[in-house]
N, C-alpha and C. Protein backbone atom coordinates (compact mmCIF):
# COMPACT_ATOMS: atom_id res chain seq x y z
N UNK A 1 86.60 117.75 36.09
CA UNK A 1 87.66 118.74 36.03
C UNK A 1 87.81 119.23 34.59
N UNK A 2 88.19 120.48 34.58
CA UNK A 2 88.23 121.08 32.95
C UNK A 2 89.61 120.65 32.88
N UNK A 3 89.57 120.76 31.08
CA UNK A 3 91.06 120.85 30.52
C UNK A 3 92.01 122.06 31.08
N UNK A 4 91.56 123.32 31.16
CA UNK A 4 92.66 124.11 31.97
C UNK A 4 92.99 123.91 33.47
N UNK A 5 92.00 123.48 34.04
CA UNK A 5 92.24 123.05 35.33
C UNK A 5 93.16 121.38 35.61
N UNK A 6 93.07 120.92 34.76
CA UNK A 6 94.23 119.89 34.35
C UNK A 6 95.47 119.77 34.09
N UNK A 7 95.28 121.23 32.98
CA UNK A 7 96.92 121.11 32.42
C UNK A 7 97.67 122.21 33.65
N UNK A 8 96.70 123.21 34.63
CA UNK A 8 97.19 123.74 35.57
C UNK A 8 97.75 122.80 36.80
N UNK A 9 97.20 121.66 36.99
CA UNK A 9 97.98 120.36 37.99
C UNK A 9 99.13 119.58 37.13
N UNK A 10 99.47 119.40 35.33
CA UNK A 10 100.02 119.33 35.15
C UNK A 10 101.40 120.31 35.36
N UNK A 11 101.13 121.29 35.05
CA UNK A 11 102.36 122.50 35.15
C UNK A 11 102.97 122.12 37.03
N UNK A 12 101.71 122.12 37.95
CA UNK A 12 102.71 122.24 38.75
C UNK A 12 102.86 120.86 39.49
N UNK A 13 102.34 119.83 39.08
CA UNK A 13 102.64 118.80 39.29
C UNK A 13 104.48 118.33 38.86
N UNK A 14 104.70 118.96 37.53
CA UNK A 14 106.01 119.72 37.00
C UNK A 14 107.10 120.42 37.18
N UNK A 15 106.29 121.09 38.60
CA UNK A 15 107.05 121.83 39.09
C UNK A 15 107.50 123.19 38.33
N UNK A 16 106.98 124.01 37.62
CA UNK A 16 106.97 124.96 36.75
C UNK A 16 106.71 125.83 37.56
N UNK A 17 107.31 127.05 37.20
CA UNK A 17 107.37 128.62 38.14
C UNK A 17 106.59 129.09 37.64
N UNK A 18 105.91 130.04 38.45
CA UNK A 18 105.42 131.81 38.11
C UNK A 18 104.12 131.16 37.10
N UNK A 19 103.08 130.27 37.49
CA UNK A 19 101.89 129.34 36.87
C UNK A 19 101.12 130.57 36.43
N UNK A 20 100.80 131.27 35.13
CA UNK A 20 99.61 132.38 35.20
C UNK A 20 98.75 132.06 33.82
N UNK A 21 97.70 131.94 34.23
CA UNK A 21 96.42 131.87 33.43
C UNK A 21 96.04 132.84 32.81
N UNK A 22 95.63 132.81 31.66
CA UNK A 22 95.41 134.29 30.75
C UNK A 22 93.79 133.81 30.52
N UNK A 23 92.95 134.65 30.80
CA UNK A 23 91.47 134.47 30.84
C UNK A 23 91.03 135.58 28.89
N UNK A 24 91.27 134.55 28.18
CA UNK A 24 91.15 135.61 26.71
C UNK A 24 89.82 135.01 26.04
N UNK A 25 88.64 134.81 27.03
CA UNK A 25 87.49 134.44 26.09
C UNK A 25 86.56 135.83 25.88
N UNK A 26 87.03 137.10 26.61
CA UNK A 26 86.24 138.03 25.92
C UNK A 26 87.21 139.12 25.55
N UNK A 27 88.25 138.63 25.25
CA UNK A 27 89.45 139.28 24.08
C UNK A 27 89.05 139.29 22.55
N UNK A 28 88.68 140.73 22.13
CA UNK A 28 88.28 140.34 20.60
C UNK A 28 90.14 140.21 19.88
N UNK A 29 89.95 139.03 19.03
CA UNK A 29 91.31 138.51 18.29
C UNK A 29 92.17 137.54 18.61
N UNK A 30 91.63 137.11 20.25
CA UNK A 30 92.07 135.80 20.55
C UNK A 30 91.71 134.25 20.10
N UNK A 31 92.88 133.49 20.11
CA UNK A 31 92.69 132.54 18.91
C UNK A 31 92.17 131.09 20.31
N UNK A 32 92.22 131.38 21.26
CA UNK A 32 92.15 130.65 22.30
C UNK A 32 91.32 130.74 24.21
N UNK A 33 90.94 130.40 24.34
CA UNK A 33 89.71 130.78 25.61
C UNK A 33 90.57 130.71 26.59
N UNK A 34 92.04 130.35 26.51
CA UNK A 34 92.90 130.44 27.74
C UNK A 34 94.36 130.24 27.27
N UNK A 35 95.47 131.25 27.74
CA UNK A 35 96.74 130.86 27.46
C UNK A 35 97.26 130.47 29.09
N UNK A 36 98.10 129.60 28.81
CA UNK A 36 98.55 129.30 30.53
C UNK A 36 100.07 129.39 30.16
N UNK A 37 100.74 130.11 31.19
CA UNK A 37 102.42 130.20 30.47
C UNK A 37 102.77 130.03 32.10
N UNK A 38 103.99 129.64 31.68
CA UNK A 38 104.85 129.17 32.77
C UNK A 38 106.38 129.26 32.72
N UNK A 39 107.60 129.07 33.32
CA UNK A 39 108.53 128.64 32.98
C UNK A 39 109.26 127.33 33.83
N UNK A 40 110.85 127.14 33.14
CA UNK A 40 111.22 125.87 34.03
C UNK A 40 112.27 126.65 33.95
N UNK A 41 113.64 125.78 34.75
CA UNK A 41 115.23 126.67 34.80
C UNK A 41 115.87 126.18 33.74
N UNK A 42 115.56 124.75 33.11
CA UNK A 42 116.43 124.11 32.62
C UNK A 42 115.48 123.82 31.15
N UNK A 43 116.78 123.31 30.33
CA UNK A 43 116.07 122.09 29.41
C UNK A 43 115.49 120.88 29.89
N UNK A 44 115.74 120.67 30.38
CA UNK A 44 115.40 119.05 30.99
C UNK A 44 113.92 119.49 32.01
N UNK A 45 114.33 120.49 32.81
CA UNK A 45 112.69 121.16 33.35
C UNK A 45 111.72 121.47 32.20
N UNK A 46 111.87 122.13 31.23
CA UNK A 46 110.41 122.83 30.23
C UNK A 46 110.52 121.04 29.73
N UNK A 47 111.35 120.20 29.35
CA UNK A 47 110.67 118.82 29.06
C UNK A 47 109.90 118.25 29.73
N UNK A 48 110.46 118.04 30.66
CA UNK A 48 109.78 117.37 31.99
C UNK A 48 108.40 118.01 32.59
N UNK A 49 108.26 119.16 32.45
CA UNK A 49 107.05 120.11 32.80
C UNK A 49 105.68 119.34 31.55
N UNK A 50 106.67 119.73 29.98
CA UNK A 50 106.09 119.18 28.93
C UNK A 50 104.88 117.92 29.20
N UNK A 51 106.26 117.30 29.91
CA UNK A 51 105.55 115.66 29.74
C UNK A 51 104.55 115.51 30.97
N UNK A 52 104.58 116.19 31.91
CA UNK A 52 103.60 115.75 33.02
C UNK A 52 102.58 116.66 33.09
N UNK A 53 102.37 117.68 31.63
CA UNK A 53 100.93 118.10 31.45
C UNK A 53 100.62 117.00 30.38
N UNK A 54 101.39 116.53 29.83
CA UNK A 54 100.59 115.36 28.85
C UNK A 54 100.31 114.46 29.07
N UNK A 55 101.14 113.61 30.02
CA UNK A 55 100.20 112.78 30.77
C UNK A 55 99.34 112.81 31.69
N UNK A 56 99.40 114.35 32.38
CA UNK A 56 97.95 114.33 33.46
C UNK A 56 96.72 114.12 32.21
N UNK A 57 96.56 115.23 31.13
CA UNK A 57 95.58 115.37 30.49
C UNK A 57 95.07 113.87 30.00
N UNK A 58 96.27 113.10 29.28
CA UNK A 58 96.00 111.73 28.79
C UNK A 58 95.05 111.13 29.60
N UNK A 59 95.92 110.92 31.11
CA UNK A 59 95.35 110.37 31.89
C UNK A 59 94.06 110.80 32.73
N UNK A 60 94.06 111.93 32.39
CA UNK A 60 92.53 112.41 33.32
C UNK A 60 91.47 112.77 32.64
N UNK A 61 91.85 113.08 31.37
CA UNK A 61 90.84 113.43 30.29
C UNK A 61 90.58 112.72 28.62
N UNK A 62 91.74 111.94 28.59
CA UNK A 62 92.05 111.15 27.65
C UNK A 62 91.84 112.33 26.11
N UNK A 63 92.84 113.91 26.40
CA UNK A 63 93.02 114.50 25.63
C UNK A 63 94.81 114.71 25.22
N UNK A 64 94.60 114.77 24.16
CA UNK A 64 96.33 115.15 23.72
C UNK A 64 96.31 116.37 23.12
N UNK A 65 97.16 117.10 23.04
CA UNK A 65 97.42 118.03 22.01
C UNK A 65 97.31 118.38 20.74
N UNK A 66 96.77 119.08 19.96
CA UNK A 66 95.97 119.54 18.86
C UNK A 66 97.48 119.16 17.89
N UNK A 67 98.53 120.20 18.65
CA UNK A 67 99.59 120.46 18.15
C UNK A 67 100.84 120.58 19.14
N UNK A 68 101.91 120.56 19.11
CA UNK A 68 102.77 120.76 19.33
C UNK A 68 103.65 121.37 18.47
N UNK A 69 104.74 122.67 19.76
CA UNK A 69 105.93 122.93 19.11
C UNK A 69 107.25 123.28 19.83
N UNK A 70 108.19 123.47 19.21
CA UNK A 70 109.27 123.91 20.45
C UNK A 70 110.09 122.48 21.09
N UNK A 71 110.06 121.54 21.00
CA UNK A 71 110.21 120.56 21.91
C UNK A 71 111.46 119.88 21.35
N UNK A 72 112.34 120.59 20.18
CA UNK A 72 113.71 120.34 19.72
C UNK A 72 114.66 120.82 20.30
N UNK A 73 114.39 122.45 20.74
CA UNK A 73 115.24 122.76 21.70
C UNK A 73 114.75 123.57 22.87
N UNK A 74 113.81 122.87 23.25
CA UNK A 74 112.92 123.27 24.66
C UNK A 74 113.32 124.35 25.26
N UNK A 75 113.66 125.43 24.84
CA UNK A 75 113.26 126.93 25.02
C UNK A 75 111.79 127.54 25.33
N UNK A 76 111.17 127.38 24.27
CA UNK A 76 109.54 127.57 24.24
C UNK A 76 108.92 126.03 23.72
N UNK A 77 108.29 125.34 24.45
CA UNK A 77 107.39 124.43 24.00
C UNK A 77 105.97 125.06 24.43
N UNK A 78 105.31 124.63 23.25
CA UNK A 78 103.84 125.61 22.71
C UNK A 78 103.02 124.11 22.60
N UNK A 79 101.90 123.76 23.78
CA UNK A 79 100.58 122.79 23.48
C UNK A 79 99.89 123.24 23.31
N UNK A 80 99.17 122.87 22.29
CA UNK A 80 98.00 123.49 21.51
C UNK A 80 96.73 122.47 21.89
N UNK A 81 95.67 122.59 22.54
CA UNK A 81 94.81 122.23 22.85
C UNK A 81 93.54 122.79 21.95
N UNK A 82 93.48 123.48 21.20
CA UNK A 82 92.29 124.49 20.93
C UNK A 82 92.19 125.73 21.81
N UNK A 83 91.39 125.10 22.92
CA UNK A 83 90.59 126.00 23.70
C UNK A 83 91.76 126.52 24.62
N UNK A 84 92.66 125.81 24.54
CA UNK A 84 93.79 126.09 25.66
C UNK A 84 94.75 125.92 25.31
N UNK A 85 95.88 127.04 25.57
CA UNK A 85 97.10 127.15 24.80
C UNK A 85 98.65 127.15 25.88
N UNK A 86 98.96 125.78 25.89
CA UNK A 86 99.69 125.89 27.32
C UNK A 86 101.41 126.45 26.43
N UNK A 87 102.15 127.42 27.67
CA UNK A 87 103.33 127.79 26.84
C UNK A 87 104.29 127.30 27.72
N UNK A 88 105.23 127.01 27.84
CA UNK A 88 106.26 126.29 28.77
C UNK A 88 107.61 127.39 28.47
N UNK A 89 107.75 127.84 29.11
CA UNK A 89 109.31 128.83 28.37
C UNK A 89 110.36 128.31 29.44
N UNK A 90 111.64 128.29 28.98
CA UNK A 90 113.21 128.44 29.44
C UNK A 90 112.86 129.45 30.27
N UNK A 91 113.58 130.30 30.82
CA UNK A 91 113.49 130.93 31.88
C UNK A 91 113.52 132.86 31.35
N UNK A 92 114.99 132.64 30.39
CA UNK A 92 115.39 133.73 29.77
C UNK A 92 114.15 134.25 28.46
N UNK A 93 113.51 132.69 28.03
CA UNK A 93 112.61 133.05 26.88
C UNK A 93 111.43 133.82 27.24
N UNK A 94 111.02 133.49 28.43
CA UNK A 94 109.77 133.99 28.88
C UNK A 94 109.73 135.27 28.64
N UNK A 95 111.19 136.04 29.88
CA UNK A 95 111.01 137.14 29.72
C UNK A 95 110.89 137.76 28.47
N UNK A 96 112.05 137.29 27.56
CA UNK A 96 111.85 138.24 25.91
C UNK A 96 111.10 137.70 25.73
N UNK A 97 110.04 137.47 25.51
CA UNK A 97 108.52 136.97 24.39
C UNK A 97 107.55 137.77 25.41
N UNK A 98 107.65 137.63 26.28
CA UNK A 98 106.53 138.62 27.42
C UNK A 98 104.92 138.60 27.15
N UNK A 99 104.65 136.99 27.09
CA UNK A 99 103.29 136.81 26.64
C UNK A 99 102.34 137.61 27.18
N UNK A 100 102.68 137.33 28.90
CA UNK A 100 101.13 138.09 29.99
C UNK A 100 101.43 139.75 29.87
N UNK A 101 102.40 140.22 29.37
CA UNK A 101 102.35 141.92 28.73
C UNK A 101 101.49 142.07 27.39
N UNK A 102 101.68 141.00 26.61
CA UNK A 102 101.30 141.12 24.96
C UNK A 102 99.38 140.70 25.56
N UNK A 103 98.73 140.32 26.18
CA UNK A 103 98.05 139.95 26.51
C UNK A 103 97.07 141.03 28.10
N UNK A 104 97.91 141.69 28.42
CA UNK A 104 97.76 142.97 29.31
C UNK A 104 96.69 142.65 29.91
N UNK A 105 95.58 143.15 28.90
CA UNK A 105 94.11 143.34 29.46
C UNK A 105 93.38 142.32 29.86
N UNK A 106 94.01 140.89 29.43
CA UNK A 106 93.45 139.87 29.68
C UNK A 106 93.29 138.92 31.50
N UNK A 107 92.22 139.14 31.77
CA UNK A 107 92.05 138.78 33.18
C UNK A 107 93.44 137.53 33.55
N UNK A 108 93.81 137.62 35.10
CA UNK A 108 94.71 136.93 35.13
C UNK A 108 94.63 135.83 36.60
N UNK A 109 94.97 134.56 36.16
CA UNK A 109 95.01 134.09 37.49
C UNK A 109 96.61 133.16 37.75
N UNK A 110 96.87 133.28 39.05
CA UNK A 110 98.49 132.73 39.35
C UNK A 110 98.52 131.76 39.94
N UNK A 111 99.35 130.82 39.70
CA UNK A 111 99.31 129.53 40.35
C UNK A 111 100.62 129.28 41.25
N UNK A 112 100.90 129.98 42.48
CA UNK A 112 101.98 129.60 42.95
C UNK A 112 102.28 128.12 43.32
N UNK A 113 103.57 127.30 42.82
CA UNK A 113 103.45 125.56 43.22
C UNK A 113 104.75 126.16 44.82
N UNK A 114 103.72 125.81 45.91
CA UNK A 114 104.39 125.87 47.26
C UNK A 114 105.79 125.17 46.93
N UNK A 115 105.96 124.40 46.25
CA UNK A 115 107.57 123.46 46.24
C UNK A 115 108.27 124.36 45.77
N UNK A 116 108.00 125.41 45.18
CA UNK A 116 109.30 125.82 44.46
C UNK A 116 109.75 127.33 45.16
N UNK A 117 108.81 127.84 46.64
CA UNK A 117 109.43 128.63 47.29
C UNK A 117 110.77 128.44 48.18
């Protein structure tokens, strides 16, 4: 299993809404071969989302995060993988930051998690 296909069972293992994959490996200026953004309703959801892409990856790939950010006041928490850039937003943050607009042209794939219809 790849790392994006990991941290995508993390997100909705998480239970994270509206799962969309940003395909930016033939984006000239992209810093990353995949952004995956998501949101939760709560603080306690973008944590909790947080933590069960880090331990799927731990546990299935024995990878951690390059970097981390955001995770003081879990609005936007940002995992930095390299190749893969997972974004976790609050609900309200998503919309104002509007990654998959800033990103337009970039092929897209959606991950609906059936639990959260």
């Amino acid at each position: 299993m790849t790392l994006k296909d990991t941290i995508v069972e993390g997100y909705l293992e998480g239970k994270a809404k509206d799962v969309i994959c940003l395909d930016l490996r033939n984006i000239d200026g992209a810093v990353s071969d995949f952004f995956i953004v998501a949101h939760g309703d709560s603080a306690t959801h973008v944590e909790g989302i947080n933590r069960s892409i880090y331990k799927k990856c731990v546990k299935a790939l024995n990878e951690k995060p390059w970097h981390e950010e955001g995770k003081g006041n879990s609005e936007w928490i940002l995992m930095d993988y390299v190749n893969v850039v997972a974004h976790i937003f609050y609900k309200e943050k998503r919309g104002f930051y509007n990654i998959e607009d800033l990103w337009g042209d970039a092929p897209r794939e959606e991950f609906n998690n059936t639990e959260n219809a």
